[in-house]
Protein backbone atom coordinates (compact mmCIF):
# COMPACT_ATOMS: atom_id res chain seq x y z
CA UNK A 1 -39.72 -21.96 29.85
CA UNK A 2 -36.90 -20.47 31.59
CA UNK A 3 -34.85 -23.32 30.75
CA UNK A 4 -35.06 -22.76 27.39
CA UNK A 5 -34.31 -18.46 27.83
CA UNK A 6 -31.44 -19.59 30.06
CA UNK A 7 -30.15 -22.31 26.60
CA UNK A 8 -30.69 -19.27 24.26
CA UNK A 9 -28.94 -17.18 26.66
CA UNK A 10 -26.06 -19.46 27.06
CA UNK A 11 -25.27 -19.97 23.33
CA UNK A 12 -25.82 -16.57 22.39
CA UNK A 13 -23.16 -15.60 24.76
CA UNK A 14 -20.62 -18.67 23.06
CA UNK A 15 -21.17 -17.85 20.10
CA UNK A 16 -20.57 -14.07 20.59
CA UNK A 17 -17.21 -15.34 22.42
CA UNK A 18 -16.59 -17.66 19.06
CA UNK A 19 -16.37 -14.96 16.98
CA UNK A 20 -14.92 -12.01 18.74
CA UNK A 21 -11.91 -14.88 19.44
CA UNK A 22 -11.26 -14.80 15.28
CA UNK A 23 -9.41 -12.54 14.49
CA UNK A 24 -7.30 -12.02 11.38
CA UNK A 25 -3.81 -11.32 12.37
CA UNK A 26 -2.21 -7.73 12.02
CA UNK A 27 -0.24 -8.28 9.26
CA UNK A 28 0.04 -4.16 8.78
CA UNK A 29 4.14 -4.16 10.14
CA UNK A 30 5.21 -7.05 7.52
CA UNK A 31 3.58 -5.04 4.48
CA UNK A 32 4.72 -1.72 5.57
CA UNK A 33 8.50 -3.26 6.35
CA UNK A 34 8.42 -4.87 2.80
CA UNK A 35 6.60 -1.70 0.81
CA UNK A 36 9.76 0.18 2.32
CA UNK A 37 11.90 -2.11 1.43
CA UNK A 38 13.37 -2.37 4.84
CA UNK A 39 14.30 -6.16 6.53
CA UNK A 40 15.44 -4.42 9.65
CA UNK A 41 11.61 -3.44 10.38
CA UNK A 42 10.71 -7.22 10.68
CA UNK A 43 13.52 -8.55 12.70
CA UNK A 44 11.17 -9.25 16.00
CA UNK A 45 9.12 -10.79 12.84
CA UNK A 46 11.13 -13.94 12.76
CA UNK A 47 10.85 -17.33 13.73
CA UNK A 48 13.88 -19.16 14.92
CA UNK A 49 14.45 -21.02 11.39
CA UNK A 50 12.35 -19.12 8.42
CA UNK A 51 12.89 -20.99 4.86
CA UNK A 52 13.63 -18.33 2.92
CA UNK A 53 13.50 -18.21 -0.94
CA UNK A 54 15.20 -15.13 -3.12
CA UNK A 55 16.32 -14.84 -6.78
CA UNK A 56 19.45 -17.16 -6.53
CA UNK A 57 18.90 -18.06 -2.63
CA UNK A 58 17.05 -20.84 -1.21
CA UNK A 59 17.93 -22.15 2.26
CA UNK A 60 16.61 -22.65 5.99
CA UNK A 61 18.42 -20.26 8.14
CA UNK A 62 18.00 -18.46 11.23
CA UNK A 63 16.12 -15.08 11.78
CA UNK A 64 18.83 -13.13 11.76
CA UNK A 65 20.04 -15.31 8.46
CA UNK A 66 16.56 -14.68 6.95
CA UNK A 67 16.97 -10.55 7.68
CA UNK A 68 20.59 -10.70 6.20
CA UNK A 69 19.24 -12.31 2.64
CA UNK A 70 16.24 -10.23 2.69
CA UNK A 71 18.43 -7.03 2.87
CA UNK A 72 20.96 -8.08 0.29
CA UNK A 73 17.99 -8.69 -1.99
CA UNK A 74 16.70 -5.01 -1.63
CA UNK A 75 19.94 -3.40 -1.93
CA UNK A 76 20.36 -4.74 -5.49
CA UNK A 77 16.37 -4.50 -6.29
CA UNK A 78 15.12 -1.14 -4.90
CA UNK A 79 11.67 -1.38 -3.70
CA UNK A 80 8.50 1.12 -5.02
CA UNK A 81 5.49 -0.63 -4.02
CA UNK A 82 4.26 -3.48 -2.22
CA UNK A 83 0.45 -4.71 -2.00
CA UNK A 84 -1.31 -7.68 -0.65
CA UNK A 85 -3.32 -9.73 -2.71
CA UNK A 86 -3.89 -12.04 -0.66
CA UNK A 87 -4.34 -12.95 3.70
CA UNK A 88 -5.47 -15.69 5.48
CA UNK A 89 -5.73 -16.58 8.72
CA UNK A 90 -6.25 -20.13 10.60
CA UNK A 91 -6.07 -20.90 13.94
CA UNK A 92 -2.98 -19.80 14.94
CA UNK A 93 -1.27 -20.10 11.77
CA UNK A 94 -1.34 -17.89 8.31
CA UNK A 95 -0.09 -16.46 4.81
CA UNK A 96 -0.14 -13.65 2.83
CA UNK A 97 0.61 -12.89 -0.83
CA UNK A 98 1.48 -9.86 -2.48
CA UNK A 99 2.75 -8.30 -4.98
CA UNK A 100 6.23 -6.50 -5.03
CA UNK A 101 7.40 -3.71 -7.64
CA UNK A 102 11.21 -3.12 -7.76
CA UNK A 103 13.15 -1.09 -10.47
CA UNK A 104 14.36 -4.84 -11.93
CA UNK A 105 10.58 -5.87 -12.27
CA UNK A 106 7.92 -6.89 -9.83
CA UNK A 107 8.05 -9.93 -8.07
CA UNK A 108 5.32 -12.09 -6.42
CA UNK A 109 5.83 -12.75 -2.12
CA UNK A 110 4.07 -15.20 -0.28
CA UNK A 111 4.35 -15.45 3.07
CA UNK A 112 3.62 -18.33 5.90
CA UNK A 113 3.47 -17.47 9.77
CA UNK A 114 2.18 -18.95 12.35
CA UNK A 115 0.83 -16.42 15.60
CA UNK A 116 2.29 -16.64 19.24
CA UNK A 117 0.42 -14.16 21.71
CA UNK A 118 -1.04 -12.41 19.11
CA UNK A 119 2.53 -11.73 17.13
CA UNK A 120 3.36 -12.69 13.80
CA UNK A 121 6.55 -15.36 13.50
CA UNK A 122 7.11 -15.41 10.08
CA UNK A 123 8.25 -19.27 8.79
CA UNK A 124 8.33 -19.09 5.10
CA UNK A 125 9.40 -15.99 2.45
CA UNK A 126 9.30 -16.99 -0.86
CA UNK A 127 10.35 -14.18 -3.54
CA UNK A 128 9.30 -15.21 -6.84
C-alpha cells in the first residue's frame, strides 16, 4: 500500500515539475519594440545571423545588419499599431505573427526565435 502512495506521490510531483517547466516565452519586449516602431528596443533581441525579409530587402545578415534594415523600413513606413495574432512556443524554439499598421498600409510579421536562458534570439523577420 505504501508503495503505491509513494508511485502516486512520485508522479504527481513530475508531472507538476512537467508543466511548471512550459512556459511560453515573454514575447512582451519584441511586440512593444515593433508597436513603437523602434529596432533599437530589440537589439539584445538578435541572433548572430537573423534572415531578414522587408519590402525590397531579403538577405541573411548580422544583428546589428538586421536592426539597421528594420530601422530604415520604419523611417519610410511610420508605425500606428502592432498586434499579435499569433505565438507559439516549442521547446526552446518559437514564432509569432502579427499584424502591423503603418501610414503606407498594414503589413503582416512573422517572427522565428529560438530561447537561450530564458531570452528571446530572434532568427527570422519576415515583413510581408
Amino acid at each position: 500500500m505504501e508503495d503505491i502512495v509513494m508511485k502516486k506521490i512520485i508522479f504527481t510531483f513530475t508531472f507538476i515539475l512537467s508543466v511548471l517547466s512550459i512556459q511560453a516565452a515573454n514575447i512582451t519586449p519584441v511586440s512593444d519594440a515593433i508597436k513603437a516602431g523602434n529596432a533599437d528596443l530589440l537589439k539584445d533581441k538578435m541572433s548572430e545571423e537573423v534572415d531578414i525579409f522587408v519590402p525590397g530587402t531579403s538577405k541573411k545578415c548580422s544583428g546589428t545588419d538586421a536592426i539597421a534594415t528594420l530601422k530604415a523600413f520604419f523611417r519610410t513606413n511610420k508605425v500606428s499599431g502592432f498586434t499579435v495574432a499569433h505565438h507559439a512556443d516549442k521547446n526552446e524554439s518559437g514564432f509569432l505573427v502579427g499584424k502591423l499598421t503603418t501610414d503606407k498600409g498594414e503589413y503582416r510579421v512573422n517572427i522565428t526565435y529560438t530561447t537561450k536562458d530564458g531570452n528571446i534570439l530572434i532568427q527570422i523577420i519576415r515583413i510581408e
